[in-house]
Protein backbone atom coordinates (compact mmCIF):
# COMPACT_ATOMS: atom_id res chain seq x y z
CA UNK A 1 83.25 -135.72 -28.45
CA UNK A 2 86.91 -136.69 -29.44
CA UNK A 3 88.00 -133.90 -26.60
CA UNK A 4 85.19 -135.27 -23.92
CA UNK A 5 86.81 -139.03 -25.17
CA UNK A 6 90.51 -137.67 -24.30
CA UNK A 7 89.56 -136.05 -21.13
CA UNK A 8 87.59 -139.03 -19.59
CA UNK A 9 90.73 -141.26 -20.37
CA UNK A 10 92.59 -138.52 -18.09
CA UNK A 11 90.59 -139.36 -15.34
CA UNK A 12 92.27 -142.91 -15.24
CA UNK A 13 96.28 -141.50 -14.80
CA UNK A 14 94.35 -138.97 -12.41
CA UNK A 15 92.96 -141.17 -10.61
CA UNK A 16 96.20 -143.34 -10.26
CA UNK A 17 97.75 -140.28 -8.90
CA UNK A 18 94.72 -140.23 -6.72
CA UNK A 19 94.64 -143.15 -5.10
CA UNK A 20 98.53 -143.64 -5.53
CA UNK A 21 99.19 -140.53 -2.77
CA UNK A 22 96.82 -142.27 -0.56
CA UNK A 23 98.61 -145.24 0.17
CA UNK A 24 101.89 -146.12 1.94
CA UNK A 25 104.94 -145.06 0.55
CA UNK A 26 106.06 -148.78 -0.28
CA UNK A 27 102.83 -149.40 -2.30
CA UNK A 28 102.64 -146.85 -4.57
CA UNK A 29 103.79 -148.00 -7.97
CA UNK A 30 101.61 -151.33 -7.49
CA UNK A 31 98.54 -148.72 -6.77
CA UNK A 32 99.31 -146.81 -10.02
CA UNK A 33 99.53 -149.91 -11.96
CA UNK A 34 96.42 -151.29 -10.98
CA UNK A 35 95.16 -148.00 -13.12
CA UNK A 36 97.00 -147.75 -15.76
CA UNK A 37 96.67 -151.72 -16.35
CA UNK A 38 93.09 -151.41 -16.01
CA UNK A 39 93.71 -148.83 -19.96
CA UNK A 40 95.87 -151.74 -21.43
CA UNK A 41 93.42 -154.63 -20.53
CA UNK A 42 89.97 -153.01 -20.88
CA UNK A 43 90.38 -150.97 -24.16
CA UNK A 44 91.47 -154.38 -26.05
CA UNK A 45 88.18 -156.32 -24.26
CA UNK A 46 85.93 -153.90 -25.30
CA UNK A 47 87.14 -153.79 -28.82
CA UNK A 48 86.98 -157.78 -29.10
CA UNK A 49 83.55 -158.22 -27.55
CA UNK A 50 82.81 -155.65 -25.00
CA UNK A 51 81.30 -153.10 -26.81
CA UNK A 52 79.44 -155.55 -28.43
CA UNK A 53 77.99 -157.11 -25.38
CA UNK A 54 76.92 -153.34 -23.94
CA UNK A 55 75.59 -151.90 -26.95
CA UNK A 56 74.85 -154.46 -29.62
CA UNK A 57 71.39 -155.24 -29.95
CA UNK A 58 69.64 -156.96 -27.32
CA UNK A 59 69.12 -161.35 -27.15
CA UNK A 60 68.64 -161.80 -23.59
CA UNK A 61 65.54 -159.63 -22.48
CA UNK A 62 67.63 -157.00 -21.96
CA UNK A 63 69.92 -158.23 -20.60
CA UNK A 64 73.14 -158.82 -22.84
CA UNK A 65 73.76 -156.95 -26.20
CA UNK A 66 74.39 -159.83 -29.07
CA UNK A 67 78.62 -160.28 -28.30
CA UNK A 68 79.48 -161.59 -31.85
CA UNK A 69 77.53 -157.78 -33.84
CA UNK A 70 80.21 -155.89 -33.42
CA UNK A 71 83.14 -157.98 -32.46
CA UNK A 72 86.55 -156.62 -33.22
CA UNK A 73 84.64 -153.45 -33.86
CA UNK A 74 83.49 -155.00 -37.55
CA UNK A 75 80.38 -152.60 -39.51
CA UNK A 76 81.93 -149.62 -37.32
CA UNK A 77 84.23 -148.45 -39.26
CA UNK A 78 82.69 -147.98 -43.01
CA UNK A 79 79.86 -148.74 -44.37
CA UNK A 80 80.07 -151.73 -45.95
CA UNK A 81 83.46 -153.17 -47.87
CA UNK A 82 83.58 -151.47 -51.19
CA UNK A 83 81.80 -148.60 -49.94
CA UNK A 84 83.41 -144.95 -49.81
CA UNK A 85 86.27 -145.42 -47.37
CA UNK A 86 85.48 -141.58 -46.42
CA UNK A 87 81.60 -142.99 -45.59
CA UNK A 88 81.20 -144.51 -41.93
CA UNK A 89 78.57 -145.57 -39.87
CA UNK A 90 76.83 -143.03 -37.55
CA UNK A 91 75.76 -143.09 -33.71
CA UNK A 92 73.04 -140.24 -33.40
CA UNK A 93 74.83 -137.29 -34.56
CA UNK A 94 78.93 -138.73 -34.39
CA UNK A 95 80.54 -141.64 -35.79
CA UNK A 96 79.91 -144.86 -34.72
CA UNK A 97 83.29 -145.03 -33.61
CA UNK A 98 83.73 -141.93 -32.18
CA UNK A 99 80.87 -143.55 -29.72
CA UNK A 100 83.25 -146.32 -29.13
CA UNK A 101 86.10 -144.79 -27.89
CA UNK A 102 83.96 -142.54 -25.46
CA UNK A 103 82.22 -145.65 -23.98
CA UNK A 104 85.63 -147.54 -24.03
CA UNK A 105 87.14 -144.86 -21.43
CA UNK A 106 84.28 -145.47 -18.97
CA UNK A 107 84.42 -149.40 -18.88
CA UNK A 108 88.55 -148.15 -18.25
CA UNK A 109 87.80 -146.38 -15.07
CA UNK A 110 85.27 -148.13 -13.55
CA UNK A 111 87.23 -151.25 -13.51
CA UNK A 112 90.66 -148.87 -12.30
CA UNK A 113 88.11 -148.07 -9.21
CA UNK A 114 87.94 -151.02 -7.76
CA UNK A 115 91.20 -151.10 -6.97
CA UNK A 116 91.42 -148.97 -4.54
CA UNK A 117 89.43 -150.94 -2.14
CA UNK A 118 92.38 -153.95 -1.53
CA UNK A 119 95.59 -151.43 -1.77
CA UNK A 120 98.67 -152.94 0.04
CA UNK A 121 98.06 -156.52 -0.44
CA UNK A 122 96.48 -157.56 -3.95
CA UNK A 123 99.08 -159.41 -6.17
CA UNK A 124 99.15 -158.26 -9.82
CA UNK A 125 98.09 -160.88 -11.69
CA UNK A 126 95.47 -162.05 -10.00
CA UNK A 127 94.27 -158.33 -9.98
CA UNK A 128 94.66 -158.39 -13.95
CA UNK A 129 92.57 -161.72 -14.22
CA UNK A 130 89.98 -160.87 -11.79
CA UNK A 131 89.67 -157.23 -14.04
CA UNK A 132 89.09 -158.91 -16.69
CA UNK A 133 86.22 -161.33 -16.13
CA UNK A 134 84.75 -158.72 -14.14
CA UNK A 135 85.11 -156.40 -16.84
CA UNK A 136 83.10 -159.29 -19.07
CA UNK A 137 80.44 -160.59 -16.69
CA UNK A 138 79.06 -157.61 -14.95
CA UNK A 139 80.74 -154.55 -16.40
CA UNK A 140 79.84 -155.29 -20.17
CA UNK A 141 76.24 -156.30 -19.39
CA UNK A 142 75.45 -153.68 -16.67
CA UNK A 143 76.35 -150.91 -19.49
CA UNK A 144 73.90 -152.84 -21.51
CA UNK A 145 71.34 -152.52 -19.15
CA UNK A 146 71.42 -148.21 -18.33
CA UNK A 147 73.26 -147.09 -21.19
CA UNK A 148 71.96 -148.97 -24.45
CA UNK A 149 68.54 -147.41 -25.63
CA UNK A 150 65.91 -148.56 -27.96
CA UNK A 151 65.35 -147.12 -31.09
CA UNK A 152 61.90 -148.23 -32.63
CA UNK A 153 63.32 -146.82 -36.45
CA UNK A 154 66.09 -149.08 -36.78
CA UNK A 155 64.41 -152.34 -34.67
CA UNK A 156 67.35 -151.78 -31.91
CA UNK A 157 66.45 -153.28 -28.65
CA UNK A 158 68.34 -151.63 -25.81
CA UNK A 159 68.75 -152.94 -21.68
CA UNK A 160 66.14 -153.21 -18.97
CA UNK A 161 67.36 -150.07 -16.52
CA UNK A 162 67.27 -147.55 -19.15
CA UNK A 163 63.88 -148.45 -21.15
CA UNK A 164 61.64 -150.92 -19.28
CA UNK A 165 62.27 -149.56 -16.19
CA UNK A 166 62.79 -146.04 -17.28
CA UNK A 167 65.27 -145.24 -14.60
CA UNK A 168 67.46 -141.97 -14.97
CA UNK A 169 70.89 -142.53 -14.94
CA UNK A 170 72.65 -139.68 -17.37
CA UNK A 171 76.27 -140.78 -16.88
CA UNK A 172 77.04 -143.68 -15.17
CA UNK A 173 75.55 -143.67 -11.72
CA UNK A 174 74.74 -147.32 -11.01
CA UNK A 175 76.42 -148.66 -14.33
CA UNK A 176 80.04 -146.99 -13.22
CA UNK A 177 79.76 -146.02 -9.22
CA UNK A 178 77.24 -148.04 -7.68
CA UNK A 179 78.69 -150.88 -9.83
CA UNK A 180 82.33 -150.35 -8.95
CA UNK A 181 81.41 -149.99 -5.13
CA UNK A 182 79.68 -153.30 -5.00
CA UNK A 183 82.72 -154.80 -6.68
CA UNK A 184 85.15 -153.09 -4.23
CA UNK A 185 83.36 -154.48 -0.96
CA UNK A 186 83.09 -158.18 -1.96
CA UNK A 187 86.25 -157.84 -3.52
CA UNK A 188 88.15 -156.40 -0.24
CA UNK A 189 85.90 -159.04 1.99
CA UNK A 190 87.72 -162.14 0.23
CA UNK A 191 91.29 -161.01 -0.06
CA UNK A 192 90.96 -160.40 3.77
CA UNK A 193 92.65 -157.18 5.70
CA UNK A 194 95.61 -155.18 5.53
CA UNK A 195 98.43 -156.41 8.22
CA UNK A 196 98.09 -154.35 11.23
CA UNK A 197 94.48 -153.20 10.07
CA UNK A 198 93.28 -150.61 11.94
CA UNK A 199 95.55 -150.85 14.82
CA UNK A 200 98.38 -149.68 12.86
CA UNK A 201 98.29 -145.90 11.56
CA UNK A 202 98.18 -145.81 7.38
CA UNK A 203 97.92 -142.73 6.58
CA UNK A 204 98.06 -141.37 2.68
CA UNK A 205 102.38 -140.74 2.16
CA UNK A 206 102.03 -137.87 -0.31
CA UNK A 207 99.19 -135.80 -0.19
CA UNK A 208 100.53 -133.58 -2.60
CA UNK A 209 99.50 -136.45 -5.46
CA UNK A 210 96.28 -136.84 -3.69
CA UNK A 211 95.53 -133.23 -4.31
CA UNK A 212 97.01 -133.74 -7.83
CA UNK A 213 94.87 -136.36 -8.80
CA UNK A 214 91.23 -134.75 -7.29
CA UNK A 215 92.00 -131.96 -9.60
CA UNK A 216 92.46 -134.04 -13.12
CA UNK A 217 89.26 -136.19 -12.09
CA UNK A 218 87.96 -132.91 -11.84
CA UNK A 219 88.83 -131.43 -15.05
CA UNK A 220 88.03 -134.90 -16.86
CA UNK A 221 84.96 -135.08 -15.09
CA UNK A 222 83.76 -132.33 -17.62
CA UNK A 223 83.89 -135.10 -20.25
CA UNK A 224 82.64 -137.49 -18.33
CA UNK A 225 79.44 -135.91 -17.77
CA UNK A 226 78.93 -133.01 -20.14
CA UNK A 227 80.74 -135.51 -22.87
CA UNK A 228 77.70 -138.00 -22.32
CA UNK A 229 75.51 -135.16 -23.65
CA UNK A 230 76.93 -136.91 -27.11
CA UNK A 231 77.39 -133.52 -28.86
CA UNK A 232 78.46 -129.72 -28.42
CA UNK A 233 74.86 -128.77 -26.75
CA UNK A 234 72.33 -127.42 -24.60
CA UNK A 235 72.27 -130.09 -22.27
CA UNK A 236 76.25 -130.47 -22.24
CA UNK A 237 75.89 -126.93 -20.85
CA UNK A 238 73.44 -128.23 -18.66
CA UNK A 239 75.28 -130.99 -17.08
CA UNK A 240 78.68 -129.00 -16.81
CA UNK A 241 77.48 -126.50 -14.74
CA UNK A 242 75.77 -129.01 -12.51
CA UNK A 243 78.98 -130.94 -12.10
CA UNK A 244 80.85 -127.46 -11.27
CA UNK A 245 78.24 -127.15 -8.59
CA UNK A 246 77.49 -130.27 -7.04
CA UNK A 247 81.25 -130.81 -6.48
CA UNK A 248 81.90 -127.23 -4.80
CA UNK A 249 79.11 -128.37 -2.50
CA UNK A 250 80.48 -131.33 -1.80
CA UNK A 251 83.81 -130.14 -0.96
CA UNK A 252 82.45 -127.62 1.15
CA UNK A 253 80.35 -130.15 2.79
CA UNK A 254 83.08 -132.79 3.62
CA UNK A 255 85.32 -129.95 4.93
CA UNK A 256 82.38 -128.73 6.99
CA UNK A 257 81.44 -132.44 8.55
CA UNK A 258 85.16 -132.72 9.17
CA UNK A 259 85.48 -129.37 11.09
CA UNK A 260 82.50 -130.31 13.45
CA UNK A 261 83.59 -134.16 13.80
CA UNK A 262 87.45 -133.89 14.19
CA UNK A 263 88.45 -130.16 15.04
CA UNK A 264 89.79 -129.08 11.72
CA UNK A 265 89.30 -129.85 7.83
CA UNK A 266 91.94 -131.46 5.98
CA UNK A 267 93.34 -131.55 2.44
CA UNK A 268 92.91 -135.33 2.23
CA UNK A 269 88.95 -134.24 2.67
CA UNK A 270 89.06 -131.60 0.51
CA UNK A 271 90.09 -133.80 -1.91
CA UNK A 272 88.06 -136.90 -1.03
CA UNK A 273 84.94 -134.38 -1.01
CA UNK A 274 85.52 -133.43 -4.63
CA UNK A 275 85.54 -136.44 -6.17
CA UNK A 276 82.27 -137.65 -3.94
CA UNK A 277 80.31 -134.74 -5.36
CA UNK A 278 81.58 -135.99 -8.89
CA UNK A 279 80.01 -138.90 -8.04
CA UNK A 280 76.76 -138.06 -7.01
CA UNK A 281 76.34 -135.53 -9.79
CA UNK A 282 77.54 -137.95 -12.48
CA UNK A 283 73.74 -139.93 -12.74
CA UNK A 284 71.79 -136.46 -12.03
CA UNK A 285 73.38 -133.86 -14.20
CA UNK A 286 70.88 -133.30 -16.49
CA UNK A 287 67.79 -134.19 -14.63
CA UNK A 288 67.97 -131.29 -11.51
CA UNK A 289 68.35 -128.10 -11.49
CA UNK A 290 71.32 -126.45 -10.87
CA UNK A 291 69.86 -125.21 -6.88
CA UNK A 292 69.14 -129.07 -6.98
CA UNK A 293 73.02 -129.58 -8.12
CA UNK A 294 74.01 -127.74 -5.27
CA UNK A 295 71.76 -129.60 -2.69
CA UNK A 296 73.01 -133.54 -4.24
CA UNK A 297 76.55 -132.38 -3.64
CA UNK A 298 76.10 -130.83 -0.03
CA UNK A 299 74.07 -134.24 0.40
CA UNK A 300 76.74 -136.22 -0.76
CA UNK A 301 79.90 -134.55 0.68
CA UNK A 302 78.34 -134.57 4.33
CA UNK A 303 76.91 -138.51 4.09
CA UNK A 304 80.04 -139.86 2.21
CA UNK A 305 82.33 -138.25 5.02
CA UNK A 306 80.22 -140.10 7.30
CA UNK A 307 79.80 -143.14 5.40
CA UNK A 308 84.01 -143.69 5.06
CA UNK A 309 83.81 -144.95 9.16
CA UNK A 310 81.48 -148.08 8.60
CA UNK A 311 84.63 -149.77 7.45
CA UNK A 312 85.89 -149.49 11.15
CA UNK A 313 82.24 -150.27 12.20
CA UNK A 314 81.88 -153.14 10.29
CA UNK A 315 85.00 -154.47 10.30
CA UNK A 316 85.68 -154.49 6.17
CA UNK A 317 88.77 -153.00 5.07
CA UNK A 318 88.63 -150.70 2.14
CA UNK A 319 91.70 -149.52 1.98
CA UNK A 320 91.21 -146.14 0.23
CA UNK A 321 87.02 -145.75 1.07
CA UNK A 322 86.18 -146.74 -2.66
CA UNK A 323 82.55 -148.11 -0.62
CA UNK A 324 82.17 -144.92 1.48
CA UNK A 325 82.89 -142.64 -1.71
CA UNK A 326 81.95 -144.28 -4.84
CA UNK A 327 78.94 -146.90 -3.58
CA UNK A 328 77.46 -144.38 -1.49
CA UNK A 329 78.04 -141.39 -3.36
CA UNK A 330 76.51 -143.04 -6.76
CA UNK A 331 73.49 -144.43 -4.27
CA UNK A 332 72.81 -141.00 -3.12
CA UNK A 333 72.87 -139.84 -6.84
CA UNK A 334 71.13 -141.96 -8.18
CA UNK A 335 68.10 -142.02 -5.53
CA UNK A 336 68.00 -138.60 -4.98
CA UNK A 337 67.31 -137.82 -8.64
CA UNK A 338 63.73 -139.25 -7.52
CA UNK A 339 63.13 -136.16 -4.99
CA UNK A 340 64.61 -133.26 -6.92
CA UNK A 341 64.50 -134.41 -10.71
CA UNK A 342 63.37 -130.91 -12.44
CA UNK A 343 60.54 -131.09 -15.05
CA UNK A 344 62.59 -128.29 -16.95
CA UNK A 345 65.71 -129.74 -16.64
CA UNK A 346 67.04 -131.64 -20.15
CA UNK A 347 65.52 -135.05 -18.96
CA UNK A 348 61.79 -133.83 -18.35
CA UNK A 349 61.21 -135.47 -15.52
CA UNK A 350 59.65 -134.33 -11.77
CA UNK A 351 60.38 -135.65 -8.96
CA UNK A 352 58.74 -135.99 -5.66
CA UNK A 353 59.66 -132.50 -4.64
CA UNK A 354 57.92 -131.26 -7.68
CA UNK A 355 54.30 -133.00 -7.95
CA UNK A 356 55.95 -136.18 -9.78
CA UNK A 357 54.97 -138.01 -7.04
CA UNK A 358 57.22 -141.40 -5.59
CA UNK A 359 56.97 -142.56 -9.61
CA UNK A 360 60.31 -141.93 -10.40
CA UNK A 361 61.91 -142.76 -7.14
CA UNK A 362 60.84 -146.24 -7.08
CA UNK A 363 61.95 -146.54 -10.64
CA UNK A 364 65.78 -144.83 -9.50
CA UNK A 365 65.58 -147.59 -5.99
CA UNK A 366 64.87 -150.81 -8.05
CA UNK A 367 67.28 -149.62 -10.39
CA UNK A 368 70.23 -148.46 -8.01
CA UNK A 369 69.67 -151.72 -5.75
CA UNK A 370 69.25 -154.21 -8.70
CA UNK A 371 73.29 -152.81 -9.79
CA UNK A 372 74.27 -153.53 -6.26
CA UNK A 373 72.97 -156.86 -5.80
CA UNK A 374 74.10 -158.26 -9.38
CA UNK A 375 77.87 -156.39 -9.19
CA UNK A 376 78.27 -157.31 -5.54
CA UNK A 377 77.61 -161.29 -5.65
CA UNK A 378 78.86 -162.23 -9.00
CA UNK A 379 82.29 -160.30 -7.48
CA UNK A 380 82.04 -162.26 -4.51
CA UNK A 381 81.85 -165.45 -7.31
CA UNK A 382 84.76 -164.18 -9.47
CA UNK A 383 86.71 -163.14 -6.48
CA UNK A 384 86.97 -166.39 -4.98
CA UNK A 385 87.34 -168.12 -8.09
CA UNK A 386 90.69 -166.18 -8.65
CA UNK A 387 91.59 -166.59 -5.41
CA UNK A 388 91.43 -170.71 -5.70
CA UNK A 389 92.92 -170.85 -9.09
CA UNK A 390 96.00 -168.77 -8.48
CA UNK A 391 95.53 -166.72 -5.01
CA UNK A 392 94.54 -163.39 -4.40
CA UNK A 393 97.41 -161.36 -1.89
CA UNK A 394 101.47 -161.49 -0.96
CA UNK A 395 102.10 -163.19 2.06
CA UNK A 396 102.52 -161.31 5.16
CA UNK A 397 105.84 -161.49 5.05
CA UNK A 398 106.23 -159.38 1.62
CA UNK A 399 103.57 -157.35 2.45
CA UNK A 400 105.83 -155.60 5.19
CA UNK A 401 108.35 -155.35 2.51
CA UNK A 402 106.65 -153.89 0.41
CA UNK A 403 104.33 -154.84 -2.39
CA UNK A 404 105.90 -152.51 -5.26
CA UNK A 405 109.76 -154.24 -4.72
CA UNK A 406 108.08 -157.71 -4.15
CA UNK A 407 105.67 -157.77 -7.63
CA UNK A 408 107.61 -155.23 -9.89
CA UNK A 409 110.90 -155.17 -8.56
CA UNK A 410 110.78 -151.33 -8.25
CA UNK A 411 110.68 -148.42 -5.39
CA UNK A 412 108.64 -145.36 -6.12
CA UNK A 413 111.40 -143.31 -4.10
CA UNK A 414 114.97 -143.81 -4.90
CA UNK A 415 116.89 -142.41 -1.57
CA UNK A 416 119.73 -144.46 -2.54
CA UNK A 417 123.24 -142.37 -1.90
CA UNK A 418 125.12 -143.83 -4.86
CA UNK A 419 125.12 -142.65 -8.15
CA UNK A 420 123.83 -145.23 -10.60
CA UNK A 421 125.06 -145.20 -14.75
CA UNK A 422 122.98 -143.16 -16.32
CA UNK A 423 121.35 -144.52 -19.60
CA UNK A 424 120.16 -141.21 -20.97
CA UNK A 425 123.60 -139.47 -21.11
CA UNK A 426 126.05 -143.26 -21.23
CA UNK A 427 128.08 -140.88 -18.70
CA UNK A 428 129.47 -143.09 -16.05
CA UNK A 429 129.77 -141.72 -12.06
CA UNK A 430 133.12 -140.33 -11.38
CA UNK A 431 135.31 -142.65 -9.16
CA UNK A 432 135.30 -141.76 -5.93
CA UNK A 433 138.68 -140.21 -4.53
CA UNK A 434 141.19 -142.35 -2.81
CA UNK A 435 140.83 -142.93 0.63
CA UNK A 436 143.85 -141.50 2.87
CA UNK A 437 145.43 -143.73 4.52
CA UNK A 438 145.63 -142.64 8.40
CA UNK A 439 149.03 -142.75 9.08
CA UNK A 440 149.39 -140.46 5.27
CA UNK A 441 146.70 -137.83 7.06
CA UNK A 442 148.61 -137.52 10.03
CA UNK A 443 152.00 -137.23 8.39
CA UNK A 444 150.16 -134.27 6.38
C-alpha cells in the first residue's frame, strides 16, 4: 500500500507532463502548475477536514462523513494519548494512516483533471480558489458517497452510492472521472473560449511529453487500481491485469477509429487512447472478467475518440478533451459494468450478459448520472462565484502573450542567445571580444 500510495501520487507530475505537451508552447508552465498546485493545496485540505468529510462516519443520510472526527488527522495516528506510541489505529488490514495517504492522492488528481478543460486562459489564483471549494463541496462528499462503506461491527455508517444503492464502483469511476468531467464542462462553459477557438489551429507543441506523461499514468495506474485492492492480494492481481488489458484495447481502438476517420493514427491518439482505457477500467477492474476487460477498453477507446468532436459540435471548448476522455470514458465504465459484471470476478456480481438481469445496471445508471448532475451544477455555482469575486481568465490581450510570462513571469523554453550568470557554478559569461573598428579591419 505505501508503494500503490507513491505510485498514484506519480500520476499527478505525469499527468502534468500529460496535459503540459498538449498545449501551446507559451502555456505550458501555467498547465503544469495547475497539477502540481492541485498536490500542495489538496493534501493539506484533506488532512484538516477532507478526509474527515469522505470517510468519517456518516450525519447526513449518507451524505457527508462527520468533518470535525478526524480533523487534522486526530485518533489516526495512535491509539489513544498515553498509549504505546508503536500501537496505531487500523483500516481493515493497514494502518489507518496508511489509508489516508492512499485516499489523499486520489482527491490530488481528480482535482489536477479538471484543469485541463480551460488550458490557455484560466488565471492562477482563481484556479487555486475555485480547487479548493470544489475540492470541499463536491469532491470530499462524493468520496463519501462510493468509497466510505458500512461496517455493522463497529456502528460505522458509510455513503449512499456504495451501500444503499449498492452500485459498483472499485476505484473511482464516478467519484474521480465522471466527477472530474462534470466539473471540467461547467467549468470551461463559464470562463468562456480560447481566443481564436476553433478557427485557429492549437495543436499539442511537444508530443514527446504527451507520450511521456501517458506512460507514468500508466505505470501509476497500477496503484491506482490494483492499490484500491487495500492489500498485496488476489483481487490486486485481479484488477492489474484488467487495467493491462482494458488499456491495450483501448489504445488499439483509438488508433483503429483514427485510421478509418482521418487516414492515419497518431501518437497524440495513441496516447489519448491509453489513458481513456485507464479510465474506463478504473470503476470495473474487479467486477469483469478479463475477456470483459478487453471488450470495456475497445468500447471505450473507439467511443471516447468519437466523443472528443462534440466540443466542435456543441460549441464548448475543452481545451485538452478532459469531457470526451474522462466524463465519457468513466460513464462508459461505470455503466457497462451492468452488462458484463462477472459473477466470478472478485465483486460477485452478474450482469445482464450473464443472467443478472438489468438489476445492477440500473443501480450503475442512477449512480453514474446522480455524480454528474451534483459535480456538474454545484461547479457551475462555484465557478461563477469565483468568477464575480475575483475573475476567472487573462484578458485577451495577455492571453496572446502568453499565459506562463503573464501569471509566473517565466518561459518554458529559453531560446534566448545570451548567456545569463549562472547561480550553480557563480561563473560569470566571458566578455564578449572587442568589436573592430572598420577602418582597423581594413587596415589589417
Amino acid at each position: 500500500m505505501l508503494a500503490s500510495t507513491a505510485l498514484v501520487l506519480l500520476m499527478t507530475p505525469g499527468l502534468a507532463l500529460f496535459y503540459g505537451g498538449m498545449v501551446r508552447s507559451k502555456s505550458v508552465l501555467n498547465m503544469m502548475m495547475m497539477s502540481l498546485s492541485s498536490i500542495g493545496l489538496i493534501g493539506i485540505l484533506w488532512a484538516l477536514y477532507g478526509y474527515s468529510i469522505a470517510f468519517g462516519n456518516d450525519v447526513g443520510g449518507g451524505l457527508l462523513g462527520n468533518p470535525f472526527e478526524f480533523a487534522g488527522l486526530r485518533g489516526l495516528f495512535v491509539g489513544d494519548y498515553g498509549a504505546d506510541p508503536a500501537t496505531f489505529p487500523m483500516s481493515g488490514t493497514i494502518p489507518a494512516l496508511v489509508f489516508v495517504g492512499f485516499q489523499a492522492t486520489f482527491a490530488i488528481i481528480t482535482v489536477a483533471l479538471i484543469s485541463g478543460a480551460v488550458a490557455d486562459r484560466l488565471r492562477f489564483g482563481p484556479w487555486l480558489l475555485f480547487a479548493g471549494l470544489w475540492a470541499t463541496i463536491v469532491y470530499f462528499p462524493v468520496a463519501h458517497w462510493v468509497f466510505a462503506f458500512s461496517d455493522d461491527e463497529s456502528g460505522v455508517v458509510g455513503g449512499w452510492i456504495a451501500n444503499d444503492l449498492a452500485a459498483l464502483d472499485f476505484a473511482g469511476g464516478t467519484a474521480v472521472h465522471i466527477n472530474a468531467g462534470s466539473a471540467a464542462l461547467a467549468l470551461a462553459l463559464v470562463v468562456g473560449k480560447r481566443r481564436g477557438w476553433p478557427r485557429e489551429p492549437m495543436r499539442p507543441h511537444n508530443l514527446t511529453l504527451v507520450m511521456l506523461g501517458a506512460g507514468l499514468l500508466w505505470f501509476g495506474w497500477f496503484g491506482f487500481n490494483a492499490g484500491s485492492a487495500l492489500g498485496a492480494n488476489g483481487t490486486a492481481a485481479f484488477a492489474l491485469v484488467n487495467t493491462i488489458l482494458a488499456t491495450c484495447a483501448a489504445m488499439l481502438g483509438w488508433l483503429i477509429t483514427e485510421r478509418v476517420r482521418d487516414g492515419k493514427p497518431t501518437s497524440l491518439g495513441a496516447a489519448s487512447g491509453i489513458v481513456a482505457g485507464l479510465v474506463a477500467i478504473t470503476p470495473s477492474c474487479a467486477s469483469v472478467s478479463p475477456l470483459g476487460g478487453i471488450a470495456i477498453g475497445l468500447i471505450a477507446g473507439v467511443l471516447c475518440a468519437l466523443a472528443v468532436g462534440l466540443k466542435f459540435r456543441f460549441g464548448y471548448d475543452d481545451s485538452l478533451d478532459v469531457v470526451g476522455v474522462h466524463l465519457v470514458g468513466g460513464l462508459i465504465g461505470t455503466v457497462l459494468i451492468g452488462f458484463f459484471a462477472d459473477p466470478g470476478s472478485p465483486a460477485a456480481v452478474a450482469g445482464l450478459f450473464y443472467g443478472g438481469g438489468v438489476d445492477q445496471l440500473w443501480r450503475q445508471v442512477v449512480g453514474a448520472v446522480a455524480v454528474l448532475v451534483y459535480s456538474f451544477v454545484v461547479s457551475l455555482v462555484l465557478a461563477y462565484i469565483v468568477k464575480a469575486i475575483v475573475g476567472l481568465r487573462v484578458t485577451p490581450e495577455e492571453e496572446a502573450t502568453g499565459i506562463d510570462e503573464i501569471e509566473h513571469a517565466e518561459t518554458g523554453y529559453d531560446f534566448s542567445s545570451h548567456r545569463a550568470v549562472s547561480g550553480l557554478s557563480g561563473q560569470r559569461p566571458e566578455p564578449a571580444a572587442e568589436a573592430v573598428p572598420a577602418a582597423a579591419g581594413k587596415e589589417a
